[in-house]
PDB file of N, CA and C in Angstrom:
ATOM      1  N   UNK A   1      91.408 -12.080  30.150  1.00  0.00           N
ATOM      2  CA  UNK A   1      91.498 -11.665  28.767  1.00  0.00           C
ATOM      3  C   UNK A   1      90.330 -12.262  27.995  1.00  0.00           C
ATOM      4  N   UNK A   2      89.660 -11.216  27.155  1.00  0.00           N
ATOM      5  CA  UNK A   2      88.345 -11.853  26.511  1.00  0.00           C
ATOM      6  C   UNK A   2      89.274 -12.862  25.378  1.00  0.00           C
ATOM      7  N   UNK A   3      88.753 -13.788  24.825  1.00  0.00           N
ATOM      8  CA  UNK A   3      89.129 -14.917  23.502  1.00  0.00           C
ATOM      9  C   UNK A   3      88.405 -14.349  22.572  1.00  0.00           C
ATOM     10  N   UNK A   4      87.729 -13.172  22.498  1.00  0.00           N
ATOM     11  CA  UNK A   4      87.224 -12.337  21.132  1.00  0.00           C
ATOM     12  C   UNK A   4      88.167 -11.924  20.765  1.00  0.00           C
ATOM     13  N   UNK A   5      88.937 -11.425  21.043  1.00  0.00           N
ATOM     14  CA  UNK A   5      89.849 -10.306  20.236  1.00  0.00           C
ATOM     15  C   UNK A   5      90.867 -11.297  19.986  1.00  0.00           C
ATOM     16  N   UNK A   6      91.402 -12.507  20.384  1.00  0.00           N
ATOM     17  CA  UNK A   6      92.461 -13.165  20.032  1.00  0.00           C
ATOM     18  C   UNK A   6      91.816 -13.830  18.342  1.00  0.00           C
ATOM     19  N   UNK A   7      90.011 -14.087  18.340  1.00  0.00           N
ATOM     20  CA  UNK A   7      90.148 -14.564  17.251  1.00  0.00           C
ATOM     21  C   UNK A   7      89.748 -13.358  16.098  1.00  0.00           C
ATOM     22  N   UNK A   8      89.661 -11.878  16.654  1.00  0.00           N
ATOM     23  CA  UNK A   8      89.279 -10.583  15.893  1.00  0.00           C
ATOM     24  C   UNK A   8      91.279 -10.626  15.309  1.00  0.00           C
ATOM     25  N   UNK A   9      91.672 -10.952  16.176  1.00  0.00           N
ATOM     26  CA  UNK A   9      92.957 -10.967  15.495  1.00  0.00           C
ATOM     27  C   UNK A   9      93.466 -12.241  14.743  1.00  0.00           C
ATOM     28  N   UNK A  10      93.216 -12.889  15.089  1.00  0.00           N
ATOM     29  CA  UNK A  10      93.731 -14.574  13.750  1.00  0.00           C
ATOM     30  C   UNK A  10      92.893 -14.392  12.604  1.00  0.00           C
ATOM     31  N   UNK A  11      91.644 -13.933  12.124  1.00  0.00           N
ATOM     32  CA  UNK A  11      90.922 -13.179  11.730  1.00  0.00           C
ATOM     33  C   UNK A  11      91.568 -12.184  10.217  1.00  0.00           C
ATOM     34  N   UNK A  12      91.530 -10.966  11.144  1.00  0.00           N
ATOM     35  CA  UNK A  12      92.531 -10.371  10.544  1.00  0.00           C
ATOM     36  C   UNK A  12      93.802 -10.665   9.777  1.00  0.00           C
ATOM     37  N   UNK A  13      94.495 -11.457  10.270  1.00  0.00           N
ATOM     38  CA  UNK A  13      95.606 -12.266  10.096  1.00  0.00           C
ATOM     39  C   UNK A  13      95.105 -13.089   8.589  1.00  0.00           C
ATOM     40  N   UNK A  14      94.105 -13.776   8.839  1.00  0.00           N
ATOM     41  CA  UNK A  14      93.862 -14.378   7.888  1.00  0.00           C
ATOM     42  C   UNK A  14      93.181 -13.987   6.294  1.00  0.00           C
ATOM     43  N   UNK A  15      92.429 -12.536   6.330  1.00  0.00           N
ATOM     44  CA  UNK A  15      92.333 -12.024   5.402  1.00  0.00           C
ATOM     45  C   UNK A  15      93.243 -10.607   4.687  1.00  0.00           C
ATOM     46  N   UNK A  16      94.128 -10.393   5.650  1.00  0.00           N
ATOM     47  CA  UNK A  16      94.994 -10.006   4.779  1.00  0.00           C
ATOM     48  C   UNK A  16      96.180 -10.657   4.073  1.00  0.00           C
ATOM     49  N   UNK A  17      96.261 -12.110   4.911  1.00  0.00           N
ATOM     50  CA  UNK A  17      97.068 -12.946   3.911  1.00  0.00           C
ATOM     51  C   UNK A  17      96.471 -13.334   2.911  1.00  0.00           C
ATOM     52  N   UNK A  18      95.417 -13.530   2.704  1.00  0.00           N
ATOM     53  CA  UNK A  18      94.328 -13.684   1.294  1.00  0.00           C
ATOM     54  C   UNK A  18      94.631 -12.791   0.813  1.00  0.00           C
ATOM     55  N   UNK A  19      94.386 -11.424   0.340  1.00  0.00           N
ATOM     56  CA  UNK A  19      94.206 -10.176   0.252  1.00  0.00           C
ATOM     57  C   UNK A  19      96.066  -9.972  -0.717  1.00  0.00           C
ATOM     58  N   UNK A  20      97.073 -10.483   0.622  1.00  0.00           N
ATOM     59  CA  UNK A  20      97.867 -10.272  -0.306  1.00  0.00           C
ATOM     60  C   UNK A  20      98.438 -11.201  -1.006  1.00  0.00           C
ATOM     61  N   UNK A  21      97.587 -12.573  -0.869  1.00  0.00           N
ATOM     62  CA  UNK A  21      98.087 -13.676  -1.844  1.00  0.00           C
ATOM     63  C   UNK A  21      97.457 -13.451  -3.366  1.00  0.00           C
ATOM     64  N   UNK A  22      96.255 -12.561  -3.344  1.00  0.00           N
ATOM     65  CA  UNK A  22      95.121 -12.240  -4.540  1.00  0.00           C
ATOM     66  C   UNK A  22      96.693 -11.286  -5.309  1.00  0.00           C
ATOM     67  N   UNK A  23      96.831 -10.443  -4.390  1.00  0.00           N
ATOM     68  CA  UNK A  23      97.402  -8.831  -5.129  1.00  0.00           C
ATOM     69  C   UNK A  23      99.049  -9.571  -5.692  1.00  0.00           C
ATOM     70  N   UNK A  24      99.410 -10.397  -4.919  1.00  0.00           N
ATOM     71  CA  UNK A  24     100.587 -11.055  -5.781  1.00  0.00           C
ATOM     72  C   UNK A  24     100.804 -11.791  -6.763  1.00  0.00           C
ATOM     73  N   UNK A  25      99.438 -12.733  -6.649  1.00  0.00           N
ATOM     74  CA  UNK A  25      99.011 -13.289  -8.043  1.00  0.00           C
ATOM     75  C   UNK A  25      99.160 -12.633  -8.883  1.00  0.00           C
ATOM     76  N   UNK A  26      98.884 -11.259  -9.168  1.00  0.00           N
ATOM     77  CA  UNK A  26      98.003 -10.247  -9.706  1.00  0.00           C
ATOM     78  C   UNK A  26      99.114  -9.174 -10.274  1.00  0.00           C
ATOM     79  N   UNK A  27     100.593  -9.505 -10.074  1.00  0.00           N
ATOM     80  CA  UNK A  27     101.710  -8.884  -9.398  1.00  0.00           C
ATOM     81  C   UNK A  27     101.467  -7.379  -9.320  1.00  0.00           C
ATOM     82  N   UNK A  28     101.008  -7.433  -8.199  1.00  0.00           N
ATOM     83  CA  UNK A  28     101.068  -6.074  -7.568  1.00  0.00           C
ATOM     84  C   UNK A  28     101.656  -6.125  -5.929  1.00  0.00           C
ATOM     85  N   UNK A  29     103.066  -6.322  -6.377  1.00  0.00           N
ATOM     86  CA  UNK A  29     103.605  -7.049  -4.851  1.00  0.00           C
ATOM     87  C   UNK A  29     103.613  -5.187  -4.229  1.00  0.00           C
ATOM     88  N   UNK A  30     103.293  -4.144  -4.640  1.00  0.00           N
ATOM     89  CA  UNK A  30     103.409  -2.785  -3.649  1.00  0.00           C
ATOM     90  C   UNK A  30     102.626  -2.760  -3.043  1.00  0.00           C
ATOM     91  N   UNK A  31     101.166  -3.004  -3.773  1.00  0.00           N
ATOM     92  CA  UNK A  31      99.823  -2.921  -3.058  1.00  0.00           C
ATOM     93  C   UNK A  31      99.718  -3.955  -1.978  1.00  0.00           C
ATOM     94  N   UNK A  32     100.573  -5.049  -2.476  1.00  0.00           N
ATOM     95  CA  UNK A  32     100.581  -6.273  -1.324  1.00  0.00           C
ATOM     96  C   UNK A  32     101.155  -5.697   0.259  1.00  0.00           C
ATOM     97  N   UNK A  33     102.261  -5.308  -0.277  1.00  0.00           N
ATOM     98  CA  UNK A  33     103.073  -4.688   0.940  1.00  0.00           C
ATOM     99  C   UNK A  33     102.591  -3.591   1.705  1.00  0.00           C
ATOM    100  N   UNK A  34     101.762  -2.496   1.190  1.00  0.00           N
ATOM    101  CA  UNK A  34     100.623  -1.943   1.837  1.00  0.00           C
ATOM    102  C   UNK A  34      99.748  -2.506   2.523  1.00  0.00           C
ATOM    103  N   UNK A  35      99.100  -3.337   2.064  1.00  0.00           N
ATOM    104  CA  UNK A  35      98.279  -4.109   2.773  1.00  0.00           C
ATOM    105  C   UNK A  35      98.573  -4.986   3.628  1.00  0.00           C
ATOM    106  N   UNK A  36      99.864  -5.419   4.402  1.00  0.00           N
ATOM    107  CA  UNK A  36     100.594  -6.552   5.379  1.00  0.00           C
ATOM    108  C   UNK A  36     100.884  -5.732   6.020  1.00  0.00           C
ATOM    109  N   UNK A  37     101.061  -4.327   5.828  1.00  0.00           N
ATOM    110  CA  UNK A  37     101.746  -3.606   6.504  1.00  0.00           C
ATOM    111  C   UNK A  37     100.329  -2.375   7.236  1.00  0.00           C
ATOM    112  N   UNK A  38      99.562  -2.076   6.446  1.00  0.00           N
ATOM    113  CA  UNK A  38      98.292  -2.216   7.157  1.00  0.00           C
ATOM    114  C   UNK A  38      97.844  -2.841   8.532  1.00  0.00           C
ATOM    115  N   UNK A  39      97.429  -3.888   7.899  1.00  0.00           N
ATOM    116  CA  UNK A  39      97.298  -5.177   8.828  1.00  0.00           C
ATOM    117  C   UNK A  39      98.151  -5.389  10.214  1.00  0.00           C
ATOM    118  N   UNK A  40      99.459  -5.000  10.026  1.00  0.00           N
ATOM    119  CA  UNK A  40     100.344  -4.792  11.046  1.00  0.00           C
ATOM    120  C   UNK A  40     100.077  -3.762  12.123  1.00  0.00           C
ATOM    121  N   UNK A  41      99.889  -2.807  11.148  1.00  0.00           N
ATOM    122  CA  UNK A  41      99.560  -1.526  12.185  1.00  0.00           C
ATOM    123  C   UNK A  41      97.990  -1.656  12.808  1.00  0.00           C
ATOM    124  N   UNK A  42      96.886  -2.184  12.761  1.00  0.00           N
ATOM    125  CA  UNK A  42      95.972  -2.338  12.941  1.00  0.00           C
ATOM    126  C   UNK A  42      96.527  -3.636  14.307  1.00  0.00           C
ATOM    127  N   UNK A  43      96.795  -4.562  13.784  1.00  0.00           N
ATOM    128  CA  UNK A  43      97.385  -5.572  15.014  1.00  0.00           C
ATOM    129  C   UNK A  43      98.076  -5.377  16.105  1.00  0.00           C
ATOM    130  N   UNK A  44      98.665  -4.209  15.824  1.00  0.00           N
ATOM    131  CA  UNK A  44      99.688  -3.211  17.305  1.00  0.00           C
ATOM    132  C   UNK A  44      98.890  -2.561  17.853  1.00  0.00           C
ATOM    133  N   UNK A  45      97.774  -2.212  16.734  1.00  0.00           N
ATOM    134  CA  UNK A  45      97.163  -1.416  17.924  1.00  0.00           C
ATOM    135  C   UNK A  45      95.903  -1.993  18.477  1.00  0.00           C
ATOM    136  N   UNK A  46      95.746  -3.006  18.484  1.00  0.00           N
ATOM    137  CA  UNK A  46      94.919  -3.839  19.057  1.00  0.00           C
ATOM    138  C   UNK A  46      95.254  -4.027  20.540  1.00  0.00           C
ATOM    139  N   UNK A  47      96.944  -4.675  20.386  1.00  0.00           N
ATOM    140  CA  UNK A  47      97.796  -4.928  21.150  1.00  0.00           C
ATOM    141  C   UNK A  47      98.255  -3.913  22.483  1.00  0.00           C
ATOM    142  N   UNK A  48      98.848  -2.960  21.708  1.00  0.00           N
ATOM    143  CA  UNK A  48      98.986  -1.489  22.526  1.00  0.00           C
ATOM    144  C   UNK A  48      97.825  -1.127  23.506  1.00  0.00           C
ATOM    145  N   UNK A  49      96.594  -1.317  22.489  1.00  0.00           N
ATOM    146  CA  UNK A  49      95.151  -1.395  23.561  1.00  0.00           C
ATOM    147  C   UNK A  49      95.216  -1.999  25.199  1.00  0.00           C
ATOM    148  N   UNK A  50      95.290  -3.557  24.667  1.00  0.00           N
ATOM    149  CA  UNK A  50      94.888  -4.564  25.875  1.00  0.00           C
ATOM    150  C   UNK A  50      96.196  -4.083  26.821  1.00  0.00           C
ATOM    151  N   UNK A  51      97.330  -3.789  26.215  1.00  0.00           N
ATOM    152  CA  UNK A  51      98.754  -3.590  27.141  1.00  0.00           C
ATOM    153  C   UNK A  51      98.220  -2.693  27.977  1.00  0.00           C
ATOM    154  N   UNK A  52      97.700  -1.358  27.551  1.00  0.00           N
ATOM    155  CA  UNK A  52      97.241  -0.237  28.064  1.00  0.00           C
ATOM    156  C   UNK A  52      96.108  -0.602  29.308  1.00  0.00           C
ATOM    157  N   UNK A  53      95.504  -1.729  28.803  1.00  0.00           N
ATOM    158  CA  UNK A  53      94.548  -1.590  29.729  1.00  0.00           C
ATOM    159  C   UNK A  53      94.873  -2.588  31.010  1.00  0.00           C
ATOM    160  N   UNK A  54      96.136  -3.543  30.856  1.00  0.00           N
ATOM    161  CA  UNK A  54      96.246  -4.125  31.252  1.00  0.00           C
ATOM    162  C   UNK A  54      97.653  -3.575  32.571  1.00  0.00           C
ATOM    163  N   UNK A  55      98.035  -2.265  31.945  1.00  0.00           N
ATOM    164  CA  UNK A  55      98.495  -1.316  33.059  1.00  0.00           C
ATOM    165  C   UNK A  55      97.480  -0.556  33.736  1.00  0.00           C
ATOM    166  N   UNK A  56      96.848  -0.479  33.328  1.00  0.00           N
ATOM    167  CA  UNK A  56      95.920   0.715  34.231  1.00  0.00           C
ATOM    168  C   UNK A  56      95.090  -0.662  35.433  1.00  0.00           C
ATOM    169  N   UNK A  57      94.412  -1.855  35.312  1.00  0.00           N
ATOM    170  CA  UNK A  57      94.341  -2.873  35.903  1.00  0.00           C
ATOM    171  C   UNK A  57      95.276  -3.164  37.479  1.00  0.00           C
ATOM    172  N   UNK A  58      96.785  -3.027  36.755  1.00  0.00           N
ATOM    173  CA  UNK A  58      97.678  -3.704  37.566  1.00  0.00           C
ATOM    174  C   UNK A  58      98.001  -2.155  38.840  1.00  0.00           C
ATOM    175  N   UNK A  59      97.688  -1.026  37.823  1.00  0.00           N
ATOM    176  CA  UNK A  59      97.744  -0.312  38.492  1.00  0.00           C
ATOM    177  C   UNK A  59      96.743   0.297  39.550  1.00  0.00           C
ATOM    178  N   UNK A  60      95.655   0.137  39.132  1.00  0.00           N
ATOM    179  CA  UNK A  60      94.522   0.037  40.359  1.00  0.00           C
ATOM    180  C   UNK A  60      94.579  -0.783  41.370  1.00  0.00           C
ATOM    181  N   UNK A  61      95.013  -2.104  41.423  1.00  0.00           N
ATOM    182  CA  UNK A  61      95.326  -3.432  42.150  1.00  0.00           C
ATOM    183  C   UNK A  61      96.208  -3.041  42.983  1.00  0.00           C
ATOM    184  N   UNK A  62      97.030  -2.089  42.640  1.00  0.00           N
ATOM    185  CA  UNK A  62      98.342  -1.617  43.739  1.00  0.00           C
ATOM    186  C   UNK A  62      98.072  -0.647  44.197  1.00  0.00           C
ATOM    187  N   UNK A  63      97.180   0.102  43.551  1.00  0.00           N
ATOM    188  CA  UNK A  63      96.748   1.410  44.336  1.00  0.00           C
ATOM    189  C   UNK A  63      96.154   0.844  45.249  1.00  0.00           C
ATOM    190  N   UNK A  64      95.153  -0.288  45.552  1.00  0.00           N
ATOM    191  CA  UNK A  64      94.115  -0.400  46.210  1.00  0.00           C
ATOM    192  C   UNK A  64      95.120  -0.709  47.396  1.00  0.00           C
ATOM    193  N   UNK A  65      95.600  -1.550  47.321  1.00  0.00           N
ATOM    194  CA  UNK A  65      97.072  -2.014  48.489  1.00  0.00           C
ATOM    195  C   UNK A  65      97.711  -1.004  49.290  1.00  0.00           C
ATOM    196  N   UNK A  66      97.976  -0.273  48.657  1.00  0.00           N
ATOM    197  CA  UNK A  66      99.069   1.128  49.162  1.00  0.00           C
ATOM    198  C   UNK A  66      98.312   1.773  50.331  1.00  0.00           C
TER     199      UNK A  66
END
């Protein structure tokens, strides 16, 4: 597993908690909740990615066996 994408994701993590600590100050707790929830969906699919690739991997490894 590359350690880029773990910190492309703490990263992330970390400026949309800025982002929605600004917009709550600000009270705009909807826009906040858009934006965490953003952030979420962007983080799954980061996730969904490496999962994906990390079947197709396991699955070559067993093909090669068979």
């Amino acid at each position: 597993m590359n350690i880029g994408i773990l910190f492309k994701i703490a990263a992330l993590g970390l400026i949309v908690t800025v982002i929605c600590q600004v917009l709550k100050k600000s009270d705009r707790d909807d826009i906040a909740t858009l934006v965490s929830l953003i952030g979420l969906i962007l983080v799954l699919t980061i996730v969904v990615q490496m999962v994906g690739n990390l079947f197709e991997e396991i699955y070559a490894i067993f093909e090669m066996y068979s």
